[in-house]
N, C-alpha and C. Protein backbone atom coordinates (compact mmCIF):
# COMPACT_ATOMS: atom_id res chain seq x y z
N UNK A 1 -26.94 -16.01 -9.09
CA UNK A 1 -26.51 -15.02 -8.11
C UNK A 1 -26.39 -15.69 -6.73
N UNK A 2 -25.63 -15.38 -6.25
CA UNK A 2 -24.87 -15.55 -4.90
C UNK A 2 -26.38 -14.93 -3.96
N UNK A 3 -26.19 -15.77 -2.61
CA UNK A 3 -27.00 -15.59 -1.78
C UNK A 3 -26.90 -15.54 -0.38
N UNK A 4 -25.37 -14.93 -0.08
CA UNK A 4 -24.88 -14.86 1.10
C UNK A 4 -24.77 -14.14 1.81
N UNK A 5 -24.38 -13.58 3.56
CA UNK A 5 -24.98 -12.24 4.01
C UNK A 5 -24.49 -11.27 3.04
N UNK A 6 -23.11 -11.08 2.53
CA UNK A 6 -23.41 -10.08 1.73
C UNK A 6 -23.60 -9.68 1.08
N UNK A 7 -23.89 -10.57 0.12
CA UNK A 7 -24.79 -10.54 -1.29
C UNK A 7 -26.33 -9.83 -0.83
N UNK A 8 -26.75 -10.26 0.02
CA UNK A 8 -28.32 -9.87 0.81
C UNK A 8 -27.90 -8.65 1.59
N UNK A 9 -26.88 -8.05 1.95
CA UNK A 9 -26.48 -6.66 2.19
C UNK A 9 -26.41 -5.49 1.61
N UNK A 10 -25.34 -6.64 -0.09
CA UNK A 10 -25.40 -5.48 -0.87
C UNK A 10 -26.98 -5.59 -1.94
N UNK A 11 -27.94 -5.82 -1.45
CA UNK A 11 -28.49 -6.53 -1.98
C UNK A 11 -30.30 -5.41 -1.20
N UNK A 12 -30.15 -4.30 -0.14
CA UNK A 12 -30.48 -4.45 1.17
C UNK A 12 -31.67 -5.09 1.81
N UNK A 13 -31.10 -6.37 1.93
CA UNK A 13 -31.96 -7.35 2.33
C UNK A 13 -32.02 -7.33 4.00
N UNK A 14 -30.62 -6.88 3.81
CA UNK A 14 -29.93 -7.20 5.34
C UNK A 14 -29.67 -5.25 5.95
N UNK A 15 -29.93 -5.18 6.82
CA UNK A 15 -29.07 -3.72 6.94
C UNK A 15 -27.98 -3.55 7.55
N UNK A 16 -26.94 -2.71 7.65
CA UNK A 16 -25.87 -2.95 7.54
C UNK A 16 -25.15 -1.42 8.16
N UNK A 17 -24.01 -1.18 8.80
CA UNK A 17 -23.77 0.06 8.95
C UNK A 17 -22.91 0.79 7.92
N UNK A 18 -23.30 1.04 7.02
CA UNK A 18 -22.44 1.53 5.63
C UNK A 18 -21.38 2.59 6.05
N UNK A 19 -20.42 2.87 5.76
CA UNK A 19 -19.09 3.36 5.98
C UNK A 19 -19.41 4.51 4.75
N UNK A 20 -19.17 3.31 3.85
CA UNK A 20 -18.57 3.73 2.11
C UNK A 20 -19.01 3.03 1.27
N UNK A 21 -19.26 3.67 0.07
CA UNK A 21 -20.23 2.79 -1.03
C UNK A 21 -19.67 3.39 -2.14
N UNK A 22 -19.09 2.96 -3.25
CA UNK A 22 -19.23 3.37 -4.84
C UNK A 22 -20.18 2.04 -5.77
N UNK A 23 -20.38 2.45 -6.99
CA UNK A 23 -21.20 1.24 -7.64
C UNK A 23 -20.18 0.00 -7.24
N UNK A 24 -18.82 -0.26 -6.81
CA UNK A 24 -18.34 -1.55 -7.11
C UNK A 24 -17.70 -2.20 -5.68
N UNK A 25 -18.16 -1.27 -4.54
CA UNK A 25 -17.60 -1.54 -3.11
C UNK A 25 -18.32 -1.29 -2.64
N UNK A 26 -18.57 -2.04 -1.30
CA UNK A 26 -19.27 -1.11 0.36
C UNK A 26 -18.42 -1.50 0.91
N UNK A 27 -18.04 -0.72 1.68
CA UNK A 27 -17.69 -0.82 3.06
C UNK A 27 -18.47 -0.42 4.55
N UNK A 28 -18.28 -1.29 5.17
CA UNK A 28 -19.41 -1.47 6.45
C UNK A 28 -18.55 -2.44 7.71
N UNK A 29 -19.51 -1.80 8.90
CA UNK A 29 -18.35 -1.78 10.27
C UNK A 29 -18.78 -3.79 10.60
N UNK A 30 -17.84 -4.92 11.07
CA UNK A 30 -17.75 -5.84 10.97
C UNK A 30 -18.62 -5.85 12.62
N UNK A 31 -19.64 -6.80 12.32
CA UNK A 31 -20.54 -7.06 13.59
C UNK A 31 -20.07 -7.76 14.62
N UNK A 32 -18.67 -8.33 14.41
CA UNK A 32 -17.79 -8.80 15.16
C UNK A 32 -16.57 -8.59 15.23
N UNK A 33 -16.16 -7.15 15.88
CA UNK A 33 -15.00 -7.01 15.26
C UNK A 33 -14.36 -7.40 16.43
N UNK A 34 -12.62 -7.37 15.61
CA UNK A 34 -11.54 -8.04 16.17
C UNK A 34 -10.43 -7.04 16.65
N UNK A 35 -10.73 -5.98 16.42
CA UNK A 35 -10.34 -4.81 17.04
C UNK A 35 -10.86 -3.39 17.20
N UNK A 36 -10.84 -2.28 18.26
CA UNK A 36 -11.71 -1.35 17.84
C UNK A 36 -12.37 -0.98 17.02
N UNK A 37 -11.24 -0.89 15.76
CA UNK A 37 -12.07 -0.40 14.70
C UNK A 37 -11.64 -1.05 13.50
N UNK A 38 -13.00 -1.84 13.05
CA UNK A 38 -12.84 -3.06 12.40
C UNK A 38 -13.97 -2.95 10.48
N UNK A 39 -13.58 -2.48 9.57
CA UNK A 39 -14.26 -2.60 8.41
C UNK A 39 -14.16 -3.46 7.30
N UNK A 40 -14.72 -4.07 6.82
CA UNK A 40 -14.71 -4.59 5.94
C UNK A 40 -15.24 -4.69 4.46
N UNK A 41 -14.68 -4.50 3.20
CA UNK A 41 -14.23 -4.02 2.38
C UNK A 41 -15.11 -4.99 1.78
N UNK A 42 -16.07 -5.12 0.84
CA UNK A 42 -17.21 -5.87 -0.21
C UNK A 42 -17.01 -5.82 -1.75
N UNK A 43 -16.66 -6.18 -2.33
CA UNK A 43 -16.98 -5.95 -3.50
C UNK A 43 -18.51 -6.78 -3.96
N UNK A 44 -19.20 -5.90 -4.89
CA UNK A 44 -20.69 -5.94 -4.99
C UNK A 44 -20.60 -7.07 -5.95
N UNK A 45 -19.95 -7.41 -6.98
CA UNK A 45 -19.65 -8.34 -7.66
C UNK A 45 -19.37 -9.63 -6.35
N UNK A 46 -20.03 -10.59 -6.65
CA UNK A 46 -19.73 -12.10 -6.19
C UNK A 46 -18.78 -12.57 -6.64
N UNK A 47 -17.27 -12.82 -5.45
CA UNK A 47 -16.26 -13.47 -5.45
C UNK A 47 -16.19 -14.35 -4.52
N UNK A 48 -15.76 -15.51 -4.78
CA UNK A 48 -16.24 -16.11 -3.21
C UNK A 48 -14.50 -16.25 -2.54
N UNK A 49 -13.96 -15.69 -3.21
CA UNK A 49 -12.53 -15.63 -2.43
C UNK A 49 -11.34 -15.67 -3.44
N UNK A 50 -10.44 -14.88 -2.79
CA UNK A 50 -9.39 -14.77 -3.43
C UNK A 50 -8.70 -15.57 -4.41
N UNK A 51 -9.50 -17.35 -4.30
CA UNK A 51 -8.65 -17.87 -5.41
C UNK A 51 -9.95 -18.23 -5.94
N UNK A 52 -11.20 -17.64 -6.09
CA UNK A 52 -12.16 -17.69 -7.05
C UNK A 52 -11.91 -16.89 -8.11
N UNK A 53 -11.38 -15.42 -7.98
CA UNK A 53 -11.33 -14.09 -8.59
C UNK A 53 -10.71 -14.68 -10.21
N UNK A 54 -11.00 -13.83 -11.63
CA UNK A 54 -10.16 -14.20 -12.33
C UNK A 54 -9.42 -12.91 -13.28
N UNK A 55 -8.61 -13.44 -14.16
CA UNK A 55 -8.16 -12.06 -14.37
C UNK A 55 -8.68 -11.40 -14.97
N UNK A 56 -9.78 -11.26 -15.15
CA UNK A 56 -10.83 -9.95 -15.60
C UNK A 56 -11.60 -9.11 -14.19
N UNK A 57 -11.32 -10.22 -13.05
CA UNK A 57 -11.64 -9.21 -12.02
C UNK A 57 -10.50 -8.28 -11.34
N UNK A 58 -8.85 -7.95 -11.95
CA UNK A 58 -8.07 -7.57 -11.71
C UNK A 58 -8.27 -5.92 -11.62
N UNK A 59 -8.95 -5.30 -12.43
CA UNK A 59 -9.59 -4.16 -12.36
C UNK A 59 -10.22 -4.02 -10.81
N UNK A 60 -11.12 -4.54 -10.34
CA UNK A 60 -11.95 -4.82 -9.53
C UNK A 60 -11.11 -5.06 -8.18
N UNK A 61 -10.43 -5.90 -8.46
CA UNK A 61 -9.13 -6.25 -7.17
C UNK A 61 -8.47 -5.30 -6.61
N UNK A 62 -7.84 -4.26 -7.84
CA UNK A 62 -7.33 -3.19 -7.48
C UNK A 62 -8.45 -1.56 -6.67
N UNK A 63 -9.16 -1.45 -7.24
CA UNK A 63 -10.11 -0.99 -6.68
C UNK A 63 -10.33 -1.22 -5.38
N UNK A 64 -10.59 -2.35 -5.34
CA UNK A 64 -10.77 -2.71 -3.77
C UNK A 64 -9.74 -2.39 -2.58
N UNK A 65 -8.25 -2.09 -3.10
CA UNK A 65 -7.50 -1.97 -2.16
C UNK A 65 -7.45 0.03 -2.54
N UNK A 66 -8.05 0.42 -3.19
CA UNK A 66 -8.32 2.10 -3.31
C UNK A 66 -9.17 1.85 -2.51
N UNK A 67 -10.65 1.31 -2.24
CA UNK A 67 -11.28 1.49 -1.22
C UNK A 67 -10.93 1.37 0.04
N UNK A 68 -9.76 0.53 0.49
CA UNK A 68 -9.33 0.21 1.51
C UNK A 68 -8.54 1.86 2.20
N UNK A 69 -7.51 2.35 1.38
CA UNK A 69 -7.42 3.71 1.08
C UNK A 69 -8.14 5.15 2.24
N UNK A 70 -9.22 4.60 0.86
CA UNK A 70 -10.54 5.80 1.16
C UNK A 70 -11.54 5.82 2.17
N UNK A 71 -11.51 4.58 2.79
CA UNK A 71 -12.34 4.36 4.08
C UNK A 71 -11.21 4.55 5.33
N UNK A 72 -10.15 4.52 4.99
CA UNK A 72 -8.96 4.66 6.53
C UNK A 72 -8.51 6.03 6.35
N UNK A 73 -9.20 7.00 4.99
CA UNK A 73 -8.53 8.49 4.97
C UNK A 73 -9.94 8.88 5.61
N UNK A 74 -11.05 8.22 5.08
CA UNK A 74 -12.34 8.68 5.53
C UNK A 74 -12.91 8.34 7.08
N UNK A 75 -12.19 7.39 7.76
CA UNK A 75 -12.73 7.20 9.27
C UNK A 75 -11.11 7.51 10.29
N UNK A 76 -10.10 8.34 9.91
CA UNK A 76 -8.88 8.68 10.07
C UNK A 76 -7.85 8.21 10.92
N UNK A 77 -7.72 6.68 10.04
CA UNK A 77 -7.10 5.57 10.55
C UNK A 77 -5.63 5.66 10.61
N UNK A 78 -5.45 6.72 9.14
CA UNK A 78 -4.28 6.90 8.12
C UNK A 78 -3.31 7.19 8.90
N UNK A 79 -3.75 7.97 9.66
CA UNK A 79 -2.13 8.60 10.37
C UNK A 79 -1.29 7.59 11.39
N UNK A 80 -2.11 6.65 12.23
CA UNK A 80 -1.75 6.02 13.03
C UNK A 80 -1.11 4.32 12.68
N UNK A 81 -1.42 4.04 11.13
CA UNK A 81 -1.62 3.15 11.09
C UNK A 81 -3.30 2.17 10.76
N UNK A 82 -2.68 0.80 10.10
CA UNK A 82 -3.56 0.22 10.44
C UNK A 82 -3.43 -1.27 9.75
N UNK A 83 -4.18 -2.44 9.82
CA UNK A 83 -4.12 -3.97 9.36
C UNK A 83 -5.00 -3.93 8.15
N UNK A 84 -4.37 -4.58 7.09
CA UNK A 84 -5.55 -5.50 6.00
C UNK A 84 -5.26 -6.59 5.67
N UNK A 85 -6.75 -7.75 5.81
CA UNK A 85 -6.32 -8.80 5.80
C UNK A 85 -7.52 -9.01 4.85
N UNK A 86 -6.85 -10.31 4.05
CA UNK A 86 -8.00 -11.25 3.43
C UNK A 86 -7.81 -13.01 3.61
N UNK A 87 -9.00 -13.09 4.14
CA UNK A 87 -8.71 -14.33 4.88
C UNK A 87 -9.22 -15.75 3.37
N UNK A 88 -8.69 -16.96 2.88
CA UNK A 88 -8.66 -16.98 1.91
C UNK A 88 -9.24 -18.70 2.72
N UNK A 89 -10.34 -19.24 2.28
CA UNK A 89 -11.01 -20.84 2.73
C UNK A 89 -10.82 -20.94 3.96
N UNK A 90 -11.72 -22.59 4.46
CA UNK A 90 -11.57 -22.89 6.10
C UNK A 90 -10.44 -22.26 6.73
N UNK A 91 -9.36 -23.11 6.53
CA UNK A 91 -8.32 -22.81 7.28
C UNK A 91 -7.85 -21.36 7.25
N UNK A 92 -7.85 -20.67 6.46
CA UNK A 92 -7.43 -19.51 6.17
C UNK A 92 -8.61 -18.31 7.46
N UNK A 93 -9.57 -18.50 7.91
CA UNK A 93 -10.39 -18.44 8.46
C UNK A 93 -11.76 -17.45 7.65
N UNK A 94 -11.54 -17.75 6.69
CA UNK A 94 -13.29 -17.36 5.86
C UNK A 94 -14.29 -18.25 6.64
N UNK A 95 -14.80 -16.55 6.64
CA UNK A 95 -16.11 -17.48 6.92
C UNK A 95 -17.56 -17.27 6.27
N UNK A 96 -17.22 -15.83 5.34
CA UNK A 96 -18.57 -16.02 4.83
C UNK A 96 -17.87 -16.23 2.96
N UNK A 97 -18.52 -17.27 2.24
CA UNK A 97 -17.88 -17.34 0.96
C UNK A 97 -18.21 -16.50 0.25
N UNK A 98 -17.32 -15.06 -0.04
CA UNK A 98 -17.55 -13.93 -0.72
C UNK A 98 -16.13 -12.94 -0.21
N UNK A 99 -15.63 -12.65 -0.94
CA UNK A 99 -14.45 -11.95 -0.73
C UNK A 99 -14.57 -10.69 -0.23
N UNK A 100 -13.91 -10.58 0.33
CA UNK A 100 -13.55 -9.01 1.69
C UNK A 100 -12.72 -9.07 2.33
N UNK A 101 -12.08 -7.57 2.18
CA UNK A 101 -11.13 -6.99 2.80
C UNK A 101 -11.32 -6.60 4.70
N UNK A 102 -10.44 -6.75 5.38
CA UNK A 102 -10.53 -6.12 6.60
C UNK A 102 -9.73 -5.19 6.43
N UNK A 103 -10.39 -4.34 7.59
CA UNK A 103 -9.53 -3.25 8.09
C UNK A 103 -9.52 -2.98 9.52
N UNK A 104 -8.50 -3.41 9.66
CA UNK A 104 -8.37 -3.24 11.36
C UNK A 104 -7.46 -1.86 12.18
N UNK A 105 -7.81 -1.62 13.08
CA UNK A 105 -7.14 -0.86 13.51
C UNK A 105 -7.93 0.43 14.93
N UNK A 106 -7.01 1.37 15.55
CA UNK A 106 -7.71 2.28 16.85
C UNK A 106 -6.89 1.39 17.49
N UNK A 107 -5.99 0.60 17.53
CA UNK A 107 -5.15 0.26 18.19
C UNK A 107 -3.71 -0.25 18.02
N UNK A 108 -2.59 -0.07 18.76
CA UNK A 108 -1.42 -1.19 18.45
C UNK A 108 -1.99 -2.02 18.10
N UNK A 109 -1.50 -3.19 17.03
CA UNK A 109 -1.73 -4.43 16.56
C UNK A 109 -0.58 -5.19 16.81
N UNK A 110 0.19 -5.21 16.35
CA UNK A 110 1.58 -5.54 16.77
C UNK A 110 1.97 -6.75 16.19
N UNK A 111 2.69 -7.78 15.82
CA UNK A 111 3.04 -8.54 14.95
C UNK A 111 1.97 -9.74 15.09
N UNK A 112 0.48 -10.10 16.12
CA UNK A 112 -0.19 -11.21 16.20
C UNK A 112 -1.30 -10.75 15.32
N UNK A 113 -1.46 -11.89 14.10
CA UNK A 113 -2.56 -11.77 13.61
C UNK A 113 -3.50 -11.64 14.25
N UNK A 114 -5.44 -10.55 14.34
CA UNK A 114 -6.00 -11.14 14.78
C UNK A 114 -7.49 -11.53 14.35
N UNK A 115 -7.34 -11.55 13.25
CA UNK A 115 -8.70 -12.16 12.52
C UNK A 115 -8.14 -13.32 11.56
């Protein structure tokens, strides 16, 4: 088992501001966010990134972007808009090795990435 903040989050080792939770997601507000309103999307299963995942976690993948969904109908992002990003190794700018979704948004974003 994985031993990273959010493994120790989902884990509650760590506490965390929970959004949204089913057995196979949390979602929780990013301690650094990059725009007003900034969440990020967990799956409880250990992935350490998008090109770890395999195709038995395709179930799981999809899910994750329903959670993405249900946390921007649930904190009422939906109408205005909003960003999802998954940031994929160094360069890509991961930084914790475990896969998650952002959700950005409460503001124009406008064509500059900013996470």
């Amino acid at each position: 088992m994985a031993n990273d903040v959010f493994c120790k989050i989902i884990n509650n080792q760590i506490k965390a501001d929970i959004i949204a939770e089913t057995d196979d997601w949390m979602a929780i507000r990013d301690i650094h966010p990059q725009a007003p309103i900034h969440i990020l999307v967990i799956p409880k299963k250990h992935i350490g990134g998008i090109e770890s995942s395999l195709e038995e976690d395709s179930e799981l993948l999809g899910k994750l972007l329903m959670a993405v969904k249900i946390v921007a109908q649930k904190i009422k992002l939906k109408n205005n808009g909003y960003r999802v990003v998954i940031n994929q190794g160094s360069d890509g700018g991961q930084v914790v090795d475990h896969l998650h979704l952002h959700i950005l948004g409460g503001k124009p974003l406008g064509p500059k990435i900013v996470v």
